[in-house]
Every structure is written in structure tokens, then in C-alpha cells.
C-alpha atoms as a PDB file:
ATOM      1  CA  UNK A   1      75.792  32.240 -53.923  1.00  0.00           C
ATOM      2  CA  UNK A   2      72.427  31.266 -54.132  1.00  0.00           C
ATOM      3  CA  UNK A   3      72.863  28.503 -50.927  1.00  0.00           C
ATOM      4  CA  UNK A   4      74.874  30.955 -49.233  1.00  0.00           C
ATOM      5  CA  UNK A   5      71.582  33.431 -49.742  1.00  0.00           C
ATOM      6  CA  UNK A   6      69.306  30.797 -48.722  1.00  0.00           C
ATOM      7  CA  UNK A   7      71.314  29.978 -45.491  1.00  0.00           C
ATOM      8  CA  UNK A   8      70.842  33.780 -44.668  1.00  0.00           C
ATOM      9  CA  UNK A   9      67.012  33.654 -45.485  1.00  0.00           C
ATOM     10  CA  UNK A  10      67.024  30.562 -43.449  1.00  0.00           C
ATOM     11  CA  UNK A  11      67.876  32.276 -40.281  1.00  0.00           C
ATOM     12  CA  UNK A  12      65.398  34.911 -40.660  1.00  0.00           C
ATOM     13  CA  UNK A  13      67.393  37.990 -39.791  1.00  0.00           C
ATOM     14  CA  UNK A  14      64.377  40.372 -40.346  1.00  0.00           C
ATOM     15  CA  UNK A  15      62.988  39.053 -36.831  1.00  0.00           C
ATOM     16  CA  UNK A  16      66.351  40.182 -35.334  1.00  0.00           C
ATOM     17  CA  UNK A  17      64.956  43.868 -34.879  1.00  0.00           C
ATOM     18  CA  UNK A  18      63.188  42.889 -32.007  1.00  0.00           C
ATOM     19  CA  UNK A  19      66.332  41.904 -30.022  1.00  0.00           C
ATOM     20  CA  UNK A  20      68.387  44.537 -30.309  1.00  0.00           C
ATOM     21  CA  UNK A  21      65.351  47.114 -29.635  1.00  0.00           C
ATOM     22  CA  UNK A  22      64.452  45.105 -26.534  1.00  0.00           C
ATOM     23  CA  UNK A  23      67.845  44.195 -25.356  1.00  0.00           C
ATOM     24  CA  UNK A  24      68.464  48.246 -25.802  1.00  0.00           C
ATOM     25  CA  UNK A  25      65.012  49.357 -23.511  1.00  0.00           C
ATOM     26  CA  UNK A  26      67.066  47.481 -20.660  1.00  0.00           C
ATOM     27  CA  UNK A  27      70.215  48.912 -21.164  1.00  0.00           C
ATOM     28  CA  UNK A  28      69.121  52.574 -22.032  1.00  0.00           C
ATOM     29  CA  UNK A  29      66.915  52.172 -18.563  1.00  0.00           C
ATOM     30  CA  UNK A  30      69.682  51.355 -16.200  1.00  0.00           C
ATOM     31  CA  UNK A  31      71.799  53.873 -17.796  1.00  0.00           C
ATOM     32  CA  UNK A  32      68.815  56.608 -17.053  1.00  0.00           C
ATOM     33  CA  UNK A  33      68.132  55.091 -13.631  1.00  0.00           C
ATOM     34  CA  UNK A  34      72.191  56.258 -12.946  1.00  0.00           C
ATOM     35  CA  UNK A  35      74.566  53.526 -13.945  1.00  0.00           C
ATOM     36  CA  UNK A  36      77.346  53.904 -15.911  1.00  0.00           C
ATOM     37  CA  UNK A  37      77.425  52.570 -19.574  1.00  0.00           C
ATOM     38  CA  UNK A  38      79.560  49.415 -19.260  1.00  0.00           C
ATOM     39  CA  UNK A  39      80.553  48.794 -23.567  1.00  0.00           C
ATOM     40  CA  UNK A  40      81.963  45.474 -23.047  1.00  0.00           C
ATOM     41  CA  UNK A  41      79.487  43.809 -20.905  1.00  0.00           C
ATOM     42  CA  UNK A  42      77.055  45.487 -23.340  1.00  0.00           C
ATOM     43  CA  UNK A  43      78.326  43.350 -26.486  1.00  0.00           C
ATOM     44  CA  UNK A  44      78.906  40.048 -24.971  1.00  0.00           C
ATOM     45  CA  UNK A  45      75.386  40.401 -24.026  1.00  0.00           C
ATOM     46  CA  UNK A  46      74.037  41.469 -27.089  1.00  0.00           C
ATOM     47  CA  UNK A  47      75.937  38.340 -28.479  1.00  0.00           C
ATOM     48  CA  UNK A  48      73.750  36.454 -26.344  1.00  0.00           C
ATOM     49  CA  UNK A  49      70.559  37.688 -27.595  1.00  0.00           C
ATOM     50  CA  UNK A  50      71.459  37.841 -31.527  1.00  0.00           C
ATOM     51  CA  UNK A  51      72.746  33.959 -31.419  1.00  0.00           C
ATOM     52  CA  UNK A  52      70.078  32.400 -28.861  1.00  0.00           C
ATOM     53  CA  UNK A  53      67.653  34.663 -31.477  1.00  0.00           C
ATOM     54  CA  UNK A  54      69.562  32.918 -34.557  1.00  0.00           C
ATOM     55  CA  UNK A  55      69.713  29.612 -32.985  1.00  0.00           C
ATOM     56  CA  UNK A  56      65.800  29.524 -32.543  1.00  0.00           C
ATOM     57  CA  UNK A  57      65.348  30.136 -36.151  1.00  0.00           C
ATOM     58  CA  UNK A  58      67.748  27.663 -37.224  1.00  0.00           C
ATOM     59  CA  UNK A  59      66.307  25.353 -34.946  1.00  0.00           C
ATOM     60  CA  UNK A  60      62.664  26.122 -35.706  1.00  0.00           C
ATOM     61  CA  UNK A  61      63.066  25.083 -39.476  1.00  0.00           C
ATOM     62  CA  UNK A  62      64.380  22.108 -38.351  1.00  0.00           C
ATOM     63  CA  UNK A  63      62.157  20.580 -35.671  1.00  0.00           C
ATOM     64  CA  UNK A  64      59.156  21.998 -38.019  1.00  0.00           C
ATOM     65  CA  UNK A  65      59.698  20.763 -40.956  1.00  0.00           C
ATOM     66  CA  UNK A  66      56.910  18.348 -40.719  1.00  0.00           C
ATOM     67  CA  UNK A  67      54.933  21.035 -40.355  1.00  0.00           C
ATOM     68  CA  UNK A  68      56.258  23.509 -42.702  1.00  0.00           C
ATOM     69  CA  UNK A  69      55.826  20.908 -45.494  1.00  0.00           C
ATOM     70  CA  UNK A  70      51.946  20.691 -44.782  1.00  0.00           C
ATOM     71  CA  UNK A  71      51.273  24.066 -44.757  1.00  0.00           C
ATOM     72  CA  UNK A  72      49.603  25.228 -47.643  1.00  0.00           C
ATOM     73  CA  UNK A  73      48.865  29.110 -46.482  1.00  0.00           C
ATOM     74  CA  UNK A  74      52.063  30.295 -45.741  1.00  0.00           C
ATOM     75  CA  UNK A  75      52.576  33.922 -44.583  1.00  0.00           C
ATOM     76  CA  UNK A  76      55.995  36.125 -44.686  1.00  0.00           C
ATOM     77  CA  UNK A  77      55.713  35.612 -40.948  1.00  0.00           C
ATOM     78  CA  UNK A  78      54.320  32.075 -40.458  1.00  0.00           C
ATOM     79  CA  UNK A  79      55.224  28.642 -42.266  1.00  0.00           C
ATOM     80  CA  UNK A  80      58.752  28.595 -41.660  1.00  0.00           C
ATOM     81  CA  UNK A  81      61.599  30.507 -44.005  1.00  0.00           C
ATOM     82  CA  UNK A  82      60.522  27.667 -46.671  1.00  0.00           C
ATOM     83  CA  UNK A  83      64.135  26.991 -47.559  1.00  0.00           C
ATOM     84  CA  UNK A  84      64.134  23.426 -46.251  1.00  0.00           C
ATOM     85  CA  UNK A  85      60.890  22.831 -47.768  1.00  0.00           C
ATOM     86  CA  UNK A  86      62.231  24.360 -51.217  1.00  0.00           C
ATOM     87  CA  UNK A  87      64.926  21.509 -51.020  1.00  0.00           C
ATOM     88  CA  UNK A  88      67.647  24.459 -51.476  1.00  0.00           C
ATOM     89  CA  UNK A  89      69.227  23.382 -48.649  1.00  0.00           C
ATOM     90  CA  UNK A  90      69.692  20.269 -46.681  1.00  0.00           C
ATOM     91  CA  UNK A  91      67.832  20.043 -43.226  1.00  0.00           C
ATOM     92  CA  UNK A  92      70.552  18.757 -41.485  1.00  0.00           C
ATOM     93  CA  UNK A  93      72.298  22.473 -42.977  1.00  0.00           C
ATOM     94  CA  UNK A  94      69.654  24.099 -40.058  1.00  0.00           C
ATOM     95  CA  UNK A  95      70.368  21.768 -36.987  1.00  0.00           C
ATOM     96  CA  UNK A  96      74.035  22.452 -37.197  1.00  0.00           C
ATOM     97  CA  UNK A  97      73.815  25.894 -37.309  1.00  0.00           C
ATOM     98  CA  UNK A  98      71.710  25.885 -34.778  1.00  0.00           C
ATOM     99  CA  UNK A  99      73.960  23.593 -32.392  1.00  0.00           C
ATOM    100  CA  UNK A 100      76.868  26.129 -33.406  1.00  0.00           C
ATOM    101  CA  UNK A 101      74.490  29.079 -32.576  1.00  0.00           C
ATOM    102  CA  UNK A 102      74.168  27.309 -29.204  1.00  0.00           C
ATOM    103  CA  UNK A 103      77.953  26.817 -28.567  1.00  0.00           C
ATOM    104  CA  UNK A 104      78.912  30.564 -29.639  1.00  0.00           C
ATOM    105  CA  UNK A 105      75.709  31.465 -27.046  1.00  0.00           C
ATOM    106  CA  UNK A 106      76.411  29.735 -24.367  1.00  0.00           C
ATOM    107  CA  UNK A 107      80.674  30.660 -24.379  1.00  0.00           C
ATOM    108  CA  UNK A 108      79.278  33.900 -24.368  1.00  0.00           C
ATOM    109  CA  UNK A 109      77.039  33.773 -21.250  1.00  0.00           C
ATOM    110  CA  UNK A 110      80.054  32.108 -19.597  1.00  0.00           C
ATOM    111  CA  UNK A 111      82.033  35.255 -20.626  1.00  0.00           C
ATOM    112  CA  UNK A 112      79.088  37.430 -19.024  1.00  0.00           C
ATOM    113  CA  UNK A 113      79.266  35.884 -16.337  1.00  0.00           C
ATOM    114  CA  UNK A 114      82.911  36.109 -15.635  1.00  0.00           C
ATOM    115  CA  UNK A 115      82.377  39.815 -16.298  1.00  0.00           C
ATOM    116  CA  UNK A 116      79.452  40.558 -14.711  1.00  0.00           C
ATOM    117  CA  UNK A 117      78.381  38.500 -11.888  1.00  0.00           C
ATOM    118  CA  UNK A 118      75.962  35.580 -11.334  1.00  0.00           C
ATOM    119  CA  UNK A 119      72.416  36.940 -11.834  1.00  0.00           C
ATOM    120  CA  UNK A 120      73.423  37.979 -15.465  1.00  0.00           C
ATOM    121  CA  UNK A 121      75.040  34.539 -16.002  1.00  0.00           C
ATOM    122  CA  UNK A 122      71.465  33.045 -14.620  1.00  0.00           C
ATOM    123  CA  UNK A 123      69.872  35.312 -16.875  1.00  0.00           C
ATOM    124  CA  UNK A 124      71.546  34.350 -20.362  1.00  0.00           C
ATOM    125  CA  UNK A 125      71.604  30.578 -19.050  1.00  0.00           C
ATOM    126  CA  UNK A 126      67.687  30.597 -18.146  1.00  0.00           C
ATOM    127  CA  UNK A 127      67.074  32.619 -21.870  1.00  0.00           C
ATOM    128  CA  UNK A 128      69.343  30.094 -23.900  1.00  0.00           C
ATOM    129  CA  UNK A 129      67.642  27.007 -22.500  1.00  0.00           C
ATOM    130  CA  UNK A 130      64.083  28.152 -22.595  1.00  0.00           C
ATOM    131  CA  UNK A 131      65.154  29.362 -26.674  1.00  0.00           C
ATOM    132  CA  UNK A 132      66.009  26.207 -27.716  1.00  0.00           C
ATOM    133  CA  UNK A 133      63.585  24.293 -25.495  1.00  0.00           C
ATOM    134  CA  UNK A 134      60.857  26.374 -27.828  1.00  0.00           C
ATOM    135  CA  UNK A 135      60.997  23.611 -30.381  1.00  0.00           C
ATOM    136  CA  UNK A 136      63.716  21.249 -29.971  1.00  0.00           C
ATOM    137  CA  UNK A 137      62.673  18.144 -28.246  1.00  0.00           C
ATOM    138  CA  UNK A 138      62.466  16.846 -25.513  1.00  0.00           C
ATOM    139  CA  UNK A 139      60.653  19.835 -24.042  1.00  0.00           C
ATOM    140  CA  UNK A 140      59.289  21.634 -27.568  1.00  0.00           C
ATOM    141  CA  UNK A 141      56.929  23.892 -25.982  1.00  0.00           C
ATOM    142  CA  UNK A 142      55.402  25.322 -28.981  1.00  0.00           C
ATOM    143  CA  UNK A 143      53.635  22.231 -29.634  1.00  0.00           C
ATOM    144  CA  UNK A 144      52.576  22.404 -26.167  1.00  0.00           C
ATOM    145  CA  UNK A 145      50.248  25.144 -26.030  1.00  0.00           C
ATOM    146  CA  UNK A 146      53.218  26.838 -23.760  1.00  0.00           C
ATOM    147  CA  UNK A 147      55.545  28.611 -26.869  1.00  0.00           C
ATOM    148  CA  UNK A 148      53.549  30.940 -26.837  1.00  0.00           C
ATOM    149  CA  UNK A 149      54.248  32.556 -23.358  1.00  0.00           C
ATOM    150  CA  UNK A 150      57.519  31.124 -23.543  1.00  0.00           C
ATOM    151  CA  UNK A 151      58.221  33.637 -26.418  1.00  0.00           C
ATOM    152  CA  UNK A 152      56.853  36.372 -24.740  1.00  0.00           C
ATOM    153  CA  UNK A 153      58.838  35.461 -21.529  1.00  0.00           C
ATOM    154  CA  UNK A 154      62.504  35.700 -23.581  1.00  0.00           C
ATOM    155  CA  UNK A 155      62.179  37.913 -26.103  1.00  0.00           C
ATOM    156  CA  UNK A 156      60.157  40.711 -24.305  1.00  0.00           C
ATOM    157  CA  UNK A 157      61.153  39.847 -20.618  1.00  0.00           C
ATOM    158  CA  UNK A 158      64.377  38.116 -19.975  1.00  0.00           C
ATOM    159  CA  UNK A 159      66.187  40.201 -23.191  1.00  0.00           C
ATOM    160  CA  UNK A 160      65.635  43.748 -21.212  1.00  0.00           C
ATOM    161  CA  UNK A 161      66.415  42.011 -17.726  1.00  0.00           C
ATOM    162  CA  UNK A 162      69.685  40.986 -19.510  1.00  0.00           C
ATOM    163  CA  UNK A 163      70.445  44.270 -20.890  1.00  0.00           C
ATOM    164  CA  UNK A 164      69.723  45.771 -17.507  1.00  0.00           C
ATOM    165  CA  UNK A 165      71.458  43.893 -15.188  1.00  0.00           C
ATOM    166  CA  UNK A 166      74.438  44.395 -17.127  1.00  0.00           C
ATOM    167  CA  UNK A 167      74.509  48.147 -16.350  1.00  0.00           C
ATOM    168  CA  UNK A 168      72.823  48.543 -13.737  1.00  0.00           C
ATOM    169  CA  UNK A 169      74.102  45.218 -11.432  1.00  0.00           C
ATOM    170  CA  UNK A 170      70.332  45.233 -10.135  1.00  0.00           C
ATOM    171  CA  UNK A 171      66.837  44.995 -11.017  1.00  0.00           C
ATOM    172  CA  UNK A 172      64.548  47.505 -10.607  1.00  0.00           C
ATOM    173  CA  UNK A 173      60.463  48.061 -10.871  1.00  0.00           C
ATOM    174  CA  UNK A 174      61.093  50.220 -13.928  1.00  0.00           C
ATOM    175  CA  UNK A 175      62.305  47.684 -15.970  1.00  0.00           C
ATOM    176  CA  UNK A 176      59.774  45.103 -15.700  1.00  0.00           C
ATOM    177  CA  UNK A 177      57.328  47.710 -15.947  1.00  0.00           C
ATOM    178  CA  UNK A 178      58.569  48.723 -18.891  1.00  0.00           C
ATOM    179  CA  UNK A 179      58.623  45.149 -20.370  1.00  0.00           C
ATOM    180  CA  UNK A 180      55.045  44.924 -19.690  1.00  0.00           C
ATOM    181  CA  UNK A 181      53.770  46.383 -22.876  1.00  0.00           C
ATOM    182  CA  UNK A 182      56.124  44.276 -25.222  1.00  0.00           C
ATOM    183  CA  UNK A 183      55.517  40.882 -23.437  1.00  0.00           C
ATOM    184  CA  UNK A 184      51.782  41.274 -23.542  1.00  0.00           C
ATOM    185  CA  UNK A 185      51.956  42.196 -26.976  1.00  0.00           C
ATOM    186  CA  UNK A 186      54.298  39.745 -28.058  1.00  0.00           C
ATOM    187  CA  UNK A 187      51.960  37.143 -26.497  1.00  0.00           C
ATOM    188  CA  UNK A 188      49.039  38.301 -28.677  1.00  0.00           C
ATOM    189  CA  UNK A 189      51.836  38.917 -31.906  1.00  0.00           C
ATOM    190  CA  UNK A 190      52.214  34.729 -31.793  1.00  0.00           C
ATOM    191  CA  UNK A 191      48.490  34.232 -32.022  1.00  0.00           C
ATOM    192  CA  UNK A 192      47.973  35.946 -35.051  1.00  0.00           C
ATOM    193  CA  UNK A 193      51.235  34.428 -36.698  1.00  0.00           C
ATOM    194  CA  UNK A 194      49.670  31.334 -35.581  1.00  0.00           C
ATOM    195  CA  UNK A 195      46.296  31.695 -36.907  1.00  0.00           C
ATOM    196  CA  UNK A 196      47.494  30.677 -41.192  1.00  0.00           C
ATOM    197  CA  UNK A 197      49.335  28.051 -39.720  1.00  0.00           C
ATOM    198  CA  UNK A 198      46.463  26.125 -37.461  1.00  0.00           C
ATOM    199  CA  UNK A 199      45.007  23.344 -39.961  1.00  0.00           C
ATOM    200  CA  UNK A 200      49.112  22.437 -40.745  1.00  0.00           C
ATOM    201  CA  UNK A 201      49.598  22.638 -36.897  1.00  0.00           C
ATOM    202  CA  UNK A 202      47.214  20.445 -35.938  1.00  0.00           C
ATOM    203  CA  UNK A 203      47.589  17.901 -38.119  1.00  0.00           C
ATOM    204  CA  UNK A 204      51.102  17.357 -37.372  1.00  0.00           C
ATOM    205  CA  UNK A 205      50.561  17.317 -33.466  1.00  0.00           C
ATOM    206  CA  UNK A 206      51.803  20.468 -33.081  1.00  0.00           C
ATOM    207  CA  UNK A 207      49.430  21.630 -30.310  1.00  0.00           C
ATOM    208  CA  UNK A 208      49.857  25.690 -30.357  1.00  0.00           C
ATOM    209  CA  UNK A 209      47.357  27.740 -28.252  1.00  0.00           C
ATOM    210  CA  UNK A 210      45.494  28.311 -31.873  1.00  0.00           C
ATOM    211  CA  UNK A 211      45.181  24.684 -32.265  1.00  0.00           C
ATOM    212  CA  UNK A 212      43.844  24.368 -28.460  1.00  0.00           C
ATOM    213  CA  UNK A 213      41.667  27.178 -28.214  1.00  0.00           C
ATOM    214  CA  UNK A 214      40.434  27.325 -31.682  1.00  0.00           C
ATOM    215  CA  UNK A 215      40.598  30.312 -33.666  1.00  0.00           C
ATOM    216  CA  UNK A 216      37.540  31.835 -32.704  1.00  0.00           C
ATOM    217  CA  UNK A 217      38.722  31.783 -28.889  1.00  0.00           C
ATOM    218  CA  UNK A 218      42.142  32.957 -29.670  1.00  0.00           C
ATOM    219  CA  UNK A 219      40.802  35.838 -31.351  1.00  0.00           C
ATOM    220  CA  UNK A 220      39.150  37.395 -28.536  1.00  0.00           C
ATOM    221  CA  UNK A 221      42.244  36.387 -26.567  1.00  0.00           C
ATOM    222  CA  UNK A 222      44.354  38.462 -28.880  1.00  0.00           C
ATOM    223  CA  UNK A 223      41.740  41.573 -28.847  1.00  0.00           C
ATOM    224  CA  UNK A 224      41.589  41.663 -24.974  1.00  0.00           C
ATOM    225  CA  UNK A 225      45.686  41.159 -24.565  1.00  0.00           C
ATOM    226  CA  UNK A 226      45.850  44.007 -27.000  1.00  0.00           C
ATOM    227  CA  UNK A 227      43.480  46.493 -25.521  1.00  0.00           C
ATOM    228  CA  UNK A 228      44.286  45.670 -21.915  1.00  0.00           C
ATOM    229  CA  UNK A 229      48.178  46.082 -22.473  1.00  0.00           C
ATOM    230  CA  UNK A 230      47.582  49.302 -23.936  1.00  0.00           C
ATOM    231  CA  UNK A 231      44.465  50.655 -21.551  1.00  0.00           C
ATOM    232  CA  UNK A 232      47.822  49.501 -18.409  1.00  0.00           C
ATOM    233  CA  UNK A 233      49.840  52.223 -19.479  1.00  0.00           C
ATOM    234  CA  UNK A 234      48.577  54.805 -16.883  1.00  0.00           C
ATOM    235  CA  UNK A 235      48.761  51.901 -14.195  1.00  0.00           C
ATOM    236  CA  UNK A 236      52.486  51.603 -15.458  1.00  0.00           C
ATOM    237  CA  UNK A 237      53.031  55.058 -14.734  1.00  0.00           C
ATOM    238  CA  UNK A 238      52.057  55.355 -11.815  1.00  0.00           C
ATOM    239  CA  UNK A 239      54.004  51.768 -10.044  1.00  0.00           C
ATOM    240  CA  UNK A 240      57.019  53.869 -11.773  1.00  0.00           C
ATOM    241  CA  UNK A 241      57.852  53.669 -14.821  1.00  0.00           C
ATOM    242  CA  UNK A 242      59.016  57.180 -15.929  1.00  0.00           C
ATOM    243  CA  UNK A 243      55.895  58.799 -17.641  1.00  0.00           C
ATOM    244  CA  UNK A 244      57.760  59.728 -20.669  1.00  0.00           C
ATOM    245  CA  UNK A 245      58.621  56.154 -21.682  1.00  0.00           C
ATOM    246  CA  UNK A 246      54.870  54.839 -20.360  1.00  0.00           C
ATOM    247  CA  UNK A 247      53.364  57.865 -22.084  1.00  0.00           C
ATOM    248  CA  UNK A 248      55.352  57.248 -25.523  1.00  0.00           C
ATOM    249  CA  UNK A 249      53.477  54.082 -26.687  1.00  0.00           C
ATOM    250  CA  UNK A 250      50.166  55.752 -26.234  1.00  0.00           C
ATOM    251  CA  UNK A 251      50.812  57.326 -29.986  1.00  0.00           C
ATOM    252  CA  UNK A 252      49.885  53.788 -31.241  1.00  0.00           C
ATOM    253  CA  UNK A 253      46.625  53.278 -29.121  1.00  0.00           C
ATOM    254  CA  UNK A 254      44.499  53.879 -32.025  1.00  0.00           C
ATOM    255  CA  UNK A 255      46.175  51.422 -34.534  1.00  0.00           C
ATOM    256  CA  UNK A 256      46.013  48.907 -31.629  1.00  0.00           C
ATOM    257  CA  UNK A 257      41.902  49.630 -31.229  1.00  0.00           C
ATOM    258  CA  UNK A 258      41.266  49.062 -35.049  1.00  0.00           C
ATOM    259  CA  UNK A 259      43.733  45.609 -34.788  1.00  0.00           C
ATOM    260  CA  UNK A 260      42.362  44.202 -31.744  1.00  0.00           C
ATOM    261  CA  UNK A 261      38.563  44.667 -33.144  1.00  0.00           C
ATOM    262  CA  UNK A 262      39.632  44.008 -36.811  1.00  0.00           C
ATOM    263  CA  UNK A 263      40.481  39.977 -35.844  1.00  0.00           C
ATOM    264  CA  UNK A 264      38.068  39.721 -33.107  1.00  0.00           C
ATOM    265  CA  UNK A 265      35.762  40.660 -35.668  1.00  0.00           C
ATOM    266  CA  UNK A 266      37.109  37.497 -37.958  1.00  0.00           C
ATOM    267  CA  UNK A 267      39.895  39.519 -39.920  1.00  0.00           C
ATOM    268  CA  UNK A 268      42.005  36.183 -38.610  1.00  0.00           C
ATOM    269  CA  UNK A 269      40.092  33.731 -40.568  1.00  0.00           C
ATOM    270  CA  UNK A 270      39.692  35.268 -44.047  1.00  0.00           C
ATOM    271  CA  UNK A 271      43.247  34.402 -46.481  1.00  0.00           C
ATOM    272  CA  UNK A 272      43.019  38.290 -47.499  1.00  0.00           C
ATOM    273  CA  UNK A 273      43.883  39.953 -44.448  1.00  0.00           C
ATOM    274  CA  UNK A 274      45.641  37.249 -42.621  1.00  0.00           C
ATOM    275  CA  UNK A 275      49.104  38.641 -43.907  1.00  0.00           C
ATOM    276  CA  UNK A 276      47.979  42.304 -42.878  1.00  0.00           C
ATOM    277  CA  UNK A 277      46.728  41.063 -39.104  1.00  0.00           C
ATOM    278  CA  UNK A 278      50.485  39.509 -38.436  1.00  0.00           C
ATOM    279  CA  UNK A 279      52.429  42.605 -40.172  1.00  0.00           C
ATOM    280  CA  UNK A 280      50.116  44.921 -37.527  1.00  0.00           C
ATOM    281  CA  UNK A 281      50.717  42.766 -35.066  1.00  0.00           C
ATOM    282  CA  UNK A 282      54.711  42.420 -35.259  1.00  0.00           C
ATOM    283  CA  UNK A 283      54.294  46.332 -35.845  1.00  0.00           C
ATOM    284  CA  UNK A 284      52.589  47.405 -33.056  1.00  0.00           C
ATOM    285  CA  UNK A 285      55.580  44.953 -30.676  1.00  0.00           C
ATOM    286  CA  UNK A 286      58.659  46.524 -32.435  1.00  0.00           C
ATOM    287  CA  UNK A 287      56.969  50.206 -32.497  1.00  0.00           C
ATOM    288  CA  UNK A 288      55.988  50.383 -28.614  1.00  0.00           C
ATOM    289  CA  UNK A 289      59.415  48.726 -27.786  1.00  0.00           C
ATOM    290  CA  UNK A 290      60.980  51.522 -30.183  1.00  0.00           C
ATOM    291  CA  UNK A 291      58.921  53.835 -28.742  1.00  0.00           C
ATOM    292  CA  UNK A 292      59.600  52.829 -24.884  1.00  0.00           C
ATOM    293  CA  UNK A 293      63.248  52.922 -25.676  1.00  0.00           C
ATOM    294  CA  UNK A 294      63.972  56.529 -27.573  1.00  0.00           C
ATOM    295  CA  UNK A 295      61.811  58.103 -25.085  1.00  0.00           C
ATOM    296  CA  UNK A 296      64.099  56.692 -22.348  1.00  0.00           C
ATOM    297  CA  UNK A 297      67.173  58.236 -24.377  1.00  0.00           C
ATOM    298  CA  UNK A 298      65.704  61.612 -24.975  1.00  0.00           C
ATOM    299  CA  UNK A 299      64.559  61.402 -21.528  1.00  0.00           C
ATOM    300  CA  UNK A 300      68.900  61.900 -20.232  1.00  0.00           C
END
């Protein structure tokens, strides 16, 4: 019981939220834009998303171990699961399930594809490759200075498009627009789960946009991603996205002001708020998704 536990810590399920919130915005669009809700198309994508999301994890404890082990200031959302560094479980435990995530993710594209055409089959192909490339080798972008943009280009971008296309057969200004938000703030979300982790980082070689900016730099990065994806919400509105769903993040504006100024103000570097800047960060991505998405379903 207590390795089966650890292999479900491992995968860090908790960060599966995201997914189905995001992977919902882009079905709940098409849906409102006219199409009809397709069920089965709707699973074997959300299959997609939940093991490419899984198979990152598991892959990600794996290929970091290195650094994992010489992190010292670990965070609930930085520093790995710490299973593999706890010695519960073998590391080789992660890479298979990983490689198994990627079989049961990959069938399942192949399935969408079947189903629902070739853009969707690009889609799920482009997300799956650009997942694992994150920080499996030979590509492993996150020591690249590039994981953190490819994050925000899967997860908030390519997850909606997904859960679109499968409805709606078509892409449409509305959902990108309505992406927008999310991917900008799931850009900024990676800096600040980045910013414990930067001494471990980069003495490992794992060059993250922390490690090549430097804090100081990435912190005003993060402050003007933040206000400037929230201060675009009007523009949104007005290239098309309905105004209910670019209106409904605006709630969170002022919790987005204090965070931004909070860690441009140094909140980043001191070891007592660093947990609090990445739980307001992943907060602020998950609540304007959330919010995007039930003001699309009240919205008919």
C-alpha cells in the first residue's frame, strides 16, 4: 500500500485540474459557437490530455532526478514529487510508466483520428511529442530555456484547440482568444515554480529561463506577463471572444495586481513567501480558466 500510494503521489494528480478545465473551455466553446456535443470524440480526447499530462509527470521525475536530489528548497509545486529521491520507489518505476503513458496516448490519438479527422489527429500528435520532448532527451526543452513556453503552448493552447476541434470540426478566433489568458498566465505560473528551484537548476545544467535570466529579470517578466494578460481582456472582447467569458476573469484582476507587484517587489527570493507566490500563481491559471469556461456554459 504504501508503494502503491507513492506511485500515485509520483504522478502528481493534483496538477491534473488544469487539463480537464482547459480541455473543457474548448469543448464548452464549440458547443456555444453551434456544434453539436459529440460524447465519444469528447473522451478519447480527454484520454489524450489526462495520459500525455500523466506521462510528463512520470517522465519529469525521471529525467530530473539529478536535479531533484540537489534541491534543498523544495516547494509542494517545485522539486519534483520527491518519491524517487525518498528511495520509496525505484526510478526506473517512473520511466516505465511514463513509456506506458505514451503508448495508451498515442493509441488514443490514433483512435481520434479515425473518429474525427486529421487536424485533431495533428493536434494530439503535435501535444504528445512536444509533452514528452519537455524533459526527455534528446530535445529536453526545460533545460533549454524553451519549457517554459513549451508548457504554456500544450497545456493552455493545444489542450482547448483539441477539445474544440473535436466538436466543432474547425477553429475559430474565439477559441484562441479565449486561450490567451491561460497561456500567458501559465507562462508566468512556471517562473515562479521555477524561482525555489534555480541554485539546484543551475548546477545540474538545467538551463530554465530562471537560471538564464536570473531571478531578478524573471521577476519583472512574471509581473508584466501578469498585468498585461489581464489589462488584454477588453482587447479580447472586442477581436470576439464573447464578453461574458472575456468579462468573467476580470473578478480576479485585483489578486493578480497584488501577485504581479508582490514578486516584482522580491516576494520570489525570500524562503517565506516562495510557497505562497507559486500557490497564487497556479491559482490565478486554474481560476481564470474556471472562470472562462462556466461563463461559456451559463452563457447557452
Amino acid at each position: 500500500m504504501r508503494r502503491l500510494l507513492a506511485f500515485v503521489k509520483l504522478g502528481r494528480p493534483k496538477f491534473l485540474v488544469g487539463g480537464f478545465v482547459l480541455y473543457g473551455l474548448g469543448a464548452a466553446l464549440a458547443v456555444r459557437g453551434g456544434a453539436v456535443f459529440d460524447p465519444g470524440s469528447f473522451l478519447w480526447g480527454q484520454l489524450v490530455v489526462t495520459a500525455a499530462q500523466l506521462m510528463t509527470h512520470y517522465a519529469n521525475d525521471y529525467f530530473d532526478l539529478a536535479a531533484d536530489r540537489a534541491n534543498r528548497t523544495p516547494t509542494q509545486f517545485s522539486g519534483g514529487s520527491r518519491v524517487l529521491v525518498g528511495g520509496t520507489l525505484r526510478p526506473a518505476v517512473a520511466l516505465i510508466a511514463a513509456y506506458v503513458l505514451l503508448l495508451i496516448a498515442v493509441s488514443a490519438a490514433v483512435m481520434l483520428g479515425r473518429r474525427a479527422g486529421p487536424e485533431a489527429l495533428l493536434i494530439a500528435v503535435v501535444t504528445i511529442l512536444l509533452a514528452w520532448g519537455y524533459s526527455a532527451p534528446p530535445l529536453r526543452l526545460c533545460a533549454r530555456g524553451l519549457g517554459e513556453l513549451t508548457t504554456a503552448l500544450v497545456v493552455t493552447l493545444l489542450v482547448p484547440l483539441l477539445g474544440h476541434v473535436l466538436q466543432a470540426h474547425a477553429l475559430g478566433a474565439p477559441i484562441f482568444l479565449a486561450a490567451a489568458l491561460p497561456c500567458a498566465l501559465q507562462f508566468a505560473m512556471l517562473l515562479a515554480i521555477e524561482f525555489p528551484d534555480a541554485a539546484s537548476d543551475a548546477a545540474t545544467g538545467k538551463r530554465t529561463l530562471v537560471v538564464r535570466m536570473g531571478a531578478p529579470a524573471a521577476a519583472r517578466l512574471y509581473a508584466v506577463i501578469t498585468l498585461g494578460a489581464f489589462g488584454a481582456l477588453p482587447f479580447f472582447a472586442g477581436a470576439g471572444l464573447p464578453a461574458r467569458v472575456a468579462a468573467a476573469p476580470a473578478l480576479l484582476v485585483p489578486i493578480a495586481v497584488w501577485q504581479a507587484l508582490r514578486v516584482a517587489r522580491g516576494a520570489h527570493g525570500d524562503p517565506a513567501r516562495r510557497e505562497s507566490v507559486a500557490f497564487w500563481s497556479v491559482a490565478l491559471l486554474i481560476a481564470s480558466a474556471g472562470a472562462e469556461l462556466l461563463a461559456t456554459i451559463a452563457g447557452g
